[in-house]
Structures are given as C-alpha cells and as structure tokens.
N, C-alpha and C. Protein backbone atom coordinates (compact mmCIF):
# COMPACT_ATOMS: atom_id res chain seq x y z
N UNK A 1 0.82 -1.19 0.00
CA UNK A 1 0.00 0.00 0.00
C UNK A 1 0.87 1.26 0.00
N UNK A 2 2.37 1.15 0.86
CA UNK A 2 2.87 2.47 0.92
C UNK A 2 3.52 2.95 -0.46
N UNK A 3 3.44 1.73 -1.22
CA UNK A 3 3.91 1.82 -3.01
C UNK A 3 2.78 2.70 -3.72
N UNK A 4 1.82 2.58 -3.48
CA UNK A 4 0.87 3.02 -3.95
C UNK A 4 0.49 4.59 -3.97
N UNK A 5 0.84 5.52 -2.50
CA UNK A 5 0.98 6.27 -1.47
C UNK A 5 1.99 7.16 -2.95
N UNK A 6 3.34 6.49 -2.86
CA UNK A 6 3.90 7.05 -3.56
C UNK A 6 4.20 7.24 -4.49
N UNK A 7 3.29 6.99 -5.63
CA UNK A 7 3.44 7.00 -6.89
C UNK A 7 2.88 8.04 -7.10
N UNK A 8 2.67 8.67 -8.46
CA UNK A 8 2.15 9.80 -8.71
C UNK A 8 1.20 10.12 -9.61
N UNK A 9 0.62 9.13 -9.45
CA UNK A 9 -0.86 8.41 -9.67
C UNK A 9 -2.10 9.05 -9.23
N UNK A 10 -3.31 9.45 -9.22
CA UNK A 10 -4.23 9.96 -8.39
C UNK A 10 -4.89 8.62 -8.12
N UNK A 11 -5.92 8.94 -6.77
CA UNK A 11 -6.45 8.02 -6.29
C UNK A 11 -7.74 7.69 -7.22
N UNK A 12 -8.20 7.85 -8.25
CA UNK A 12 -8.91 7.92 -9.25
C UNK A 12 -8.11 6.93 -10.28
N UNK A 13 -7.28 7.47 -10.46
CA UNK A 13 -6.28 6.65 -11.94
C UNK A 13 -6.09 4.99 -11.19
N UNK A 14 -5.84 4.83 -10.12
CA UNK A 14 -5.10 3.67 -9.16
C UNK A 14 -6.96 2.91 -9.31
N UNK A 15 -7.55 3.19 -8.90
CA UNK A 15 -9.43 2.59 -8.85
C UNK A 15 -9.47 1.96 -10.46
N UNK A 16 -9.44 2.76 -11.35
CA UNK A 16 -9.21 2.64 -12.85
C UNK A 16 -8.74 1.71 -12.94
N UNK A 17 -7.49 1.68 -13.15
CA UNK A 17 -6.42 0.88 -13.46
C UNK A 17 -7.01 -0.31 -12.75
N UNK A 18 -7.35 -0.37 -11.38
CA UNK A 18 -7.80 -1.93 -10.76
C UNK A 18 -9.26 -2.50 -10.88
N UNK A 19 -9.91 -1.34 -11.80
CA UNK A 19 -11.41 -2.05 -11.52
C UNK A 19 -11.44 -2.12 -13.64
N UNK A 20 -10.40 -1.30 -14.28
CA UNK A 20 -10.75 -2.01 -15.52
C UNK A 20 -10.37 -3.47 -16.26
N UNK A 21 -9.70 -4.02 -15.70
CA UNK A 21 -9.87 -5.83 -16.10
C UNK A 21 -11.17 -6.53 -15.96
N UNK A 22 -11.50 -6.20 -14.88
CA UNK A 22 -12.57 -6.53 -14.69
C UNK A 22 -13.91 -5.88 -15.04
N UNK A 23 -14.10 -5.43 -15.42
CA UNK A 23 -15.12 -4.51 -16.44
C UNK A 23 -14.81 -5.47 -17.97
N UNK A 24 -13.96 -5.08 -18.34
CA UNK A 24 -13.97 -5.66 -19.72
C UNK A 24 -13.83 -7.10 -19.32
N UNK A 25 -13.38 -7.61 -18.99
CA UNK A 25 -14.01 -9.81 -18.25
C UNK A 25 -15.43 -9.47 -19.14
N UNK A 26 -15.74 -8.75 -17.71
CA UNK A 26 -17.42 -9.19 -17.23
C UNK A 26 -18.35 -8.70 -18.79
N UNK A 27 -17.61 -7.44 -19.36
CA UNK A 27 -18.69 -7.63 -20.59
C UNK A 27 -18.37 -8.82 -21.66
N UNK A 28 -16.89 -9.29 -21.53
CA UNK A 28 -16.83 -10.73 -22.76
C UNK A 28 -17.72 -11.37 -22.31
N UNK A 29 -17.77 -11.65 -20.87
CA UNK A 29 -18.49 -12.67 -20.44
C UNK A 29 -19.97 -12.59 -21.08
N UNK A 30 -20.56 -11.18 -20.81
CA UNK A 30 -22.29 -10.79 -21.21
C UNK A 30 -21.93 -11.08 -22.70
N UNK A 31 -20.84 -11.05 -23.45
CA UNK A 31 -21.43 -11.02 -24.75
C UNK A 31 -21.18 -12.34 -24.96
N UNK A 32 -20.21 -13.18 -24.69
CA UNK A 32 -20.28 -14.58 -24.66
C UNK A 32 -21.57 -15.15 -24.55
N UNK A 33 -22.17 -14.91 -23.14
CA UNK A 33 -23.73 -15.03 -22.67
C UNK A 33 -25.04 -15.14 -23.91
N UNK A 34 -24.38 -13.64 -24.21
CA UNK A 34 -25.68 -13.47 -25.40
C UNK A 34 -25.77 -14.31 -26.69
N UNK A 35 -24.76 -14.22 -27.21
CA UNK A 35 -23.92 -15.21 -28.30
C UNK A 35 -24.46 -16.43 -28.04
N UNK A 36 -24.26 -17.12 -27.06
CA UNK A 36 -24.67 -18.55 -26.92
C UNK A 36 -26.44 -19.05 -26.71
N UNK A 37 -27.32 -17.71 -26.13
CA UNK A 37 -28.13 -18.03 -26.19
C UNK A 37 -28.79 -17.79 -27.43
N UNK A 38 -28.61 -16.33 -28.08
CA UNK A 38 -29.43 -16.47 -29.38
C UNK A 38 -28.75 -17.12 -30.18
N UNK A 39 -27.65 -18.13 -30.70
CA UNK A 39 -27.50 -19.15 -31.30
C UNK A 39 -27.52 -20.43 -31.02
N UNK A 40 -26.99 -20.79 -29.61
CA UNK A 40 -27.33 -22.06 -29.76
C UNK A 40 -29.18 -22.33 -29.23
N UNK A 41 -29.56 -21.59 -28.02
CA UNK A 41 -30.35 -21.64 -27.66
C UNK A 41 -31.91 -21.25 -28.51
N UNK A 42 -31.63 -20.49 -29.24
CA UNK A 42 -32.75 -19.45 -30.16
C UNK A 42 -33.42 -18.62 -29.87
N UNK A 43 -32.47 -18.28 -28.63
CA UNK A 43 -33.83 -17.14 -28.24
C UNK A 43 -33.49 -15.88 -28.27
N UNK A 44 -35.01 -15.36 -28.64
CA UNK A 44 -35.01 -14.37 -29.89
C UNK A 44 -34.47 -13.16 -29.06
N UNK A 45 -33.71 -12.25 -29.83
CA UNK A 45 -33.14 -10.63 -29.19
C UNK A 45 -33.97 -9.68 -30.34
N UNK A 46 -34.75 -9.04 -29.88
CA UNK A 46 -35.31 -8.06 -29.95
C UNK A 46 -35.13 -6.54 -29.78
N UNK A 47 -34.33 -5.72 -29.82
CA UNK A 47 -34.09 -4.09 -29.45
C UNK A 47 -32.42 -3.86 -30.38
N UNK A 48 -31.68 -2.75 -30.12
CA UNK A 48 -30.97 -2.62 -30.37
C UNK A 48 -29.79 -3.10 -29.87
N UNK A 49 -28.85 -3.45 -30.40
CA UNK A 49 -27.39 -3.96 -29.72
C UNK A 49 -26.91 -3.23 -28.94
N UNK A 50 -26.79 -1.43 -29.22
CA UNK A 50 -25.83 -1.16 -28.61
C UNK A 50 -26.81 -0.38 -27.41
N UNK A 51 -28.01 -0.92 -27.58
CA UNK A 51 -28.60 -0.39 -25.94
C UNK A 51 -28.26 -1.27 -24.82
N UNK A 52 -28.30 -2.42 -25.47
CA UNK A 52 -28.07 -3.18 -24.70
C UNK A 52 -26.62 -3.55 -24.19
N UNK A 53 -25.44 -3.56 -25.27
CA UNK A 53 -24.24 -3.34 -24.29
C UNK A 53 -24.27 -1.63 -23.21
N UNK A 54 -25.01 -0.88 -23.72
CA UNK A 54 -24.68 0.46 -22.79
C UNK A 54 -25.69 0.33 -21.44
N UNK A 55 -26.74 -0.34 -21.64
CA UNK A 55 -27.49 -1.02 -20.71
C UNK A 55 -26.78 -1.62 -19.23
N UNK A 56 -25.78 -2.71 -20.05
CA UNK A 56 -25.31 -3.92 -18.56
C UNK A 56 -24.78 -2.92 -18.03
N UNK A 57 -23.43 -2.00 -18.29
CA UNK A 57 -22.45 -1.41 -17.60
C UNK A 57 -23.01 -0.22 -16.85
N UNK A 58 -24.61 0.24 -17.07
CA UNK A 58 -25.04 1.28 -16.64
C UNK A 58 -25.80 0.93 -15.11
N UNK A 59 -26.43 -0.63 -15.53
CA UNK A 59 -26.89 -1.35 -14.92
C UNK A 59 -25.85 -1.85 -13.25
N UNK A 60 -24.27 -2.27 -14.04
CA UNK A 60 -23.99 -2.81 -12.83
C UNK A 60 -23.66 -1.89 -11.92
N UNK A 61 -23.04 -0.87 -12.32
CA UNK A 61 -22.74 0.36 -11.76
C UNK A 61 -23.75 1.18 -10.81
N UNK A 62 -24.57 1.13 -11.23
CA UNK A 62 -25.86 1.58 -11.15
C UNK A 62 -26.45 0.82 -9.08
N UNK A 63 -25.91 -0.72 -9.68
CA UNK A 63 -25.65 -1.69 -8.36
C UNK A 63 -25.26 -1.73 -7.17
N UNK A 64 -23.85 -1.01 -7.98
CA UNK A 64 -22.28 -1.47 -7.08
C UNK A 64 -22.59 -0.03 -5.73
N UNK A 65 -23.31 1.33 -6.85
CA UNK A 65 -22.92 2.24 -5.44
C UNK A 65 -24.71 2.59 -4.45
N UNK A 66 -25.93 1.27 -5.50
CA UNK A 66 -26.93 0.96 -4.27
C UNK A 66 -26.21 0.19 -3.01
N UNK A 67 -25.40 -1.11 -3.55
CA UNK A 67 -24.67 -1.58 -2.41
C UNK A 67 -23.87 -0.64 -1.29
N UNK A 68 -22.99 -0.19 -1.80
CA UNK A 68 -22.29 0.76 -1.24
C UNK A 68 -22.61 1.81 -0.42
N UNK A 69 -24.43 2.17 -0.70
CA UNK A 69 -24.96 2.95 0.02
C UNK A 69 -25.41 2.34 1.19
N UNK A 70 -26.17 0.86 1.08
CA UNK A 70 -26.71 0.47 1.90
C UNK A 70 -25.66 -0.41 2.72
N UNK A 71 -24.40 -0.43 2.97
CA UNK A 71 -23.17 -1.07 3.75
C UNK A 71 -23.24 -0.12 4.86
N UNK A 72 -23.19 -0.33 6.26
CA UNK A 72 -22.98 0.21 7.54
C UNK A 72 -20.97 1.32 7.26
C-alpha cells in the first residue's frame, strides 16, 4: 500500500487501473452469454445492440454504489 501512497498516480487513476480488467471480463463474459443463447439456444433478441451493451455497464454500476450505500 505504501507503493501506492507514492506513486504519482491519483487516487482515481489507481481505482481505474484496478477495476478495468474486470469490467472488460465481465462484458466478454455478457457477450459470450448473449452469443450462446441467441445461437445455440434461439432465443429471440429483440431491441438494439448497442442499448443493450450500454445497458449492462449502466446497470452494474448503477448496483455497485446501491450496495455501497446500503453497507454500515
């Protein structure tokens, strides 16, 4: 942590840097998801594509700081 302290980094850029791997995972994963159900599965997608990728990430986010609110 005291590595961290001293870099010259903001505490913004350091959050970034550790929460974007995981952001981009989790959307291969949703599009993996989607992929497999409307082809192998058939079920039907209906709306636009890119509402729906701007959708999940608005969505989890949207999550992460209800959680965050409701933590003691």
């Amino acid at each position: 942590m005291e590595q961290l302290i001293s870099t010259p980094v903001s505490a913004m850029e350091i959050m970034l840097g550790k929460l974007a791997p995981y952001f981009v995972l989790g959307m291969f994963d949703v599009i993996v998801c989607a992929a497999i159900a409307i082809y192998w599965f058939h079920v039907p997608f209906r709306g636009l594509v890119c509402h729906a990728c701007l959708s999940v990430p608005r969505c989890s986010l949207w999550l992460c700081f209800r959680w965050d609110s409701l933590s003691p």
